[in-house]
C-alpha atoms as a PDB file:
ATOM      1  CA  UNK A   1       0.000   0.000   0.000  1.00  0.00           C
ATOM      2  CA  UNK A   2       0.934   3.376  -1.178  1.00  0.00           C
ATOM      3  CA  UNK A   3       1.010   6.239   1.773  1.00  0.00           C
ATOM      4  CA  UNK A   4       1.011   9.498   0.246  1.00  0.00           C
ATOM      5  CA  UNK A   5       2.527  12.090   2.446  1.00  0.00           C
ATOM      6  CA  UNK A   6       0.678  15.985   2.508  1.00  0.00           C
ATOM      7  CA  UNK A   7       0.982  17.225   5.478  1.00  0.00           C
ATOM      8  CA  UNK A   8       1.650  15.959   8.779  1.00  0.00           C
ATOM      9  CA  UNK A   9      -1.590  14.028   9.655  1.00  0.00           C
ATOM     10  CA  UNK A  10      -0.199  12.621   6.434  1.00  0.00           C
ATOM     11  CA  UNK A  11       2.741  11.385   7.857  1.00  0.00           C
ATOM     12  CA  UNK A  12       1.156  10.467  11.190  1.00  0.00           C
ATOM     13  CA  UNK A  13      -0.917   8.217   9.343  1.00  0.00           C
ATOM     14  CA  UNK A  14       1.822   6.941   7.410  1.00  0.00           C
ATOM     15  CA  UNK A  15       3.823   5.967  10.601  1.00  0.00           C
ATOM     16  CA  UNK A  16       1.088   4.000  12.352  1.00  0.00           C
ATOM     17  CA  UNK A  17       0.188   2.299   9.195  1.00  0.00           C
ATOM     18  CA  UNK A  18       3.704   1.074   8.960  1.00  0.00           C
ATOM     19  CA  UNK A  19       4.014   0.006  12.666  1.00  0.00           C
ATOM     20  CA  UNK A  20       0.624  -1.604  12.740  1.00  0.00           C
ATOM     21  CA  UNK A  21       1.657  -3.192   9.502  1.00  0.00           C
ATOM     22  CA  UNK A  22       4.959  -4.629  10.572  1.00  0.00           C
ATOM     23  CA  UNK A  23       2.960  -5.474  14.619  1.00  0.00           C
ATOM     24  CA  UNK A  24       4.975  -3.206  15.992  1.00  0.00           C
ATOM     25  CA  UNK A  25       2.502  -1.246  18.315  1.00  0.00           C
ATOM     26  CA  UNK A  26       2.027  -3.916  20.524  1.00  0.00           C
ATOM     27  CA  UNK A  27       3.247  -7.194  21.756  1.00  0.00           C
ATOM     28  CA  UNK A  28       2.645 -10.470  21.735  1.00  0.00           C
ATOM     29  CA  UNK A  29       0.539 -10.453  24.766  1.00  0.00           C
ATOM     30  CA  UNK A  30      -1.223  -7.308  23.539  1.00  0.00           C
ATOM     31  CA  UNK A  31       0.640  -4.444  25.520  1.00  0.00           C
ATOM     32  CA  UNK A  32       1.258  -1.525  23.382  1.00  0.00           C
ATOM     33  CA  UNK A  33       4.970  -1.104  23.640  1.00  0.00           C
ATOM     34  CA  UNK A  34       4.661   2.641  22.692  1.00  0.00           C
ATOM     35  CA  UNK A  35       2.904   5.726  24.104  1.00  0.00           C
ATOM     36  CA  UNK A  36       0.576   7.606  22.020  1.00  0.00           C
ATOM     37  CA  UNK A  37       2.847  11.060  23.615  1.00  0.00           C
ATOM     38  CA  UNK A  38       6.002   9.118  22.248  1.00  0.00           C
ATOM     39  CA  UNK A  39       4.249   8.220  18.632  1.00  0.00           C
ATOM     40  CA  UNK A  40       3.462  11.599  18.228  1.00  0.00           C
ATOM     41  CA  UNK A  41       6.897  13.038  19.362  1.00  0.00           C
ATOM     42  CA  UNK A  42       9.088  10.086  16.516  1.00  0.00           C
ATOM     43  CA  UNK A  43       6.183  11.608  14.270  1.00  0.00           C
ATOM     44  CA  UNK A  44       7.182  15.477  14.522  1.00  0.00           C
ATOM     45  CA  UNK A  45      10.758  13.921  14.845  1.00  0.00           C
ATOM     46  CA  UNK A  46      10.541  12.147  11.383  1.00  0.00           C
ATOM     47  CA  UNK A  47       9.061  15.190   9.504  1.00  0.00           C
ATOM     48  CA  UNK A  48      10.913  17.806  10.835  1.00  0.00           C
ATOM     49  CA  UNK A  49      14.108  15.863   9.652  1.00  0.00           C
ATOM     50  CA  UNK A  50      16.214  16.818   6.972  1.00  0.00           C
ATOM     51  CA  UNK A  51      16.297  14.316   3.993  1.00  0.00           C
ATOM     52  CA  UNK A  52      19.835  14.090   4.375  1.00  0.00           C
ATOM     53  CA  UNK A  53      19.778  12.823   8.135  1.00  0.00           C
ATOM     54  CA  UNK A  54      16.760  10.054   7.358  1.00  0.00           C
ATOM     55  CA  UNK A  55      19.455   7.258   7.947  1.00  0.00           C
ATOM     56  CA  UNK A  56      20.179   8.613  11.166  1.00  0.00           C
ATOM     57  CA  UNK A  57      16.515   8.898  11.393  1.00  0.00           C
ATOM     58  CA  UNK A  58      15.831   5.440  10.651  1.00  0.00           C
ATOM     59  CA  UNK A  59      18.305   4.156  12.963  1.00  0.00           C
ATOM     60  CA  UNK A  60      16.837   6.398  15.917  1.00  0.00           C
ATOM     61  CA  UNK A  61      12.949   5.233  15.645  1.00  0.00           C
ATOM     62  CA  UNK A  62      14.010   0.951  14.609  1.00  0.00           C
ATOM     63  CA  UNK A  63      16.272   1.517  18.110  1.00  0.00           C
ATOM     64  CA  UNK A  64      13.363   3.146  20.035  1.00  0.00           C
ATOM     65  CA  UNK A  65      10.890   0.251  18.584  1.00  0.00           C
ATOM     66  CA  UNK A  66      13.370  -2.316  19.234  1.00  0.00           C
ATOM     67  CA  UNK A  67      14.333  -1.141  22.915  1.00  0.00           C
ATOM     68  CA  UNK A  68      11.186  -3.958  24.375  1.00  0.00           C
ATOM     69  CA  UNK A  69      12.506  -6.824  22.556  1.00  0.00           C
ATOM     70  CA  UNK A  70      15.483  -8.723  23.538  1.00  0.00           C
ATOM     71  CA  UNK A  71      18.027  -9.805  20.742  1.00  0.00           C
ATOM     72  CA  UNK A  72      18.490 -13.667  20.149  1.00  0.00           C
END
């Protein structure tokens, strides 16, 4: 699916599409592993990046999502 980005209730909705997509917003016993006040902070965060620090970006928000789940 296509997320076209407008505005930033675009991106917004862009960013919880992609976590819900990839079951990142909660865990396996149903917790949600992020805030809503921390969703909408990475989602200011992301847009008011510039394009050329999006790999540092990137980095910054899969470390945040990844902080609740323990490396095998």
């Amino acid at each position: 699916m296509r997320c076209g980005i407008y505005s930033l209730a675009g991106l917004a909705a862009c960013f919880l599409l992609f976590l819900q997509s990839n079951n990142l917003l909660h865990n396996s016993e149903g917790i949600s592993i992020i805030s809503n006040e921390a969703i909408a902070s990475l989602t200011l965060f992301i847009a008011s990046s510039k394009p050329e620090e999006m790999d540092t970006v990137k980095k910054l928000v899969i470390s945040i999502l990844n902080r609740n789940y323990p490396f095998s």
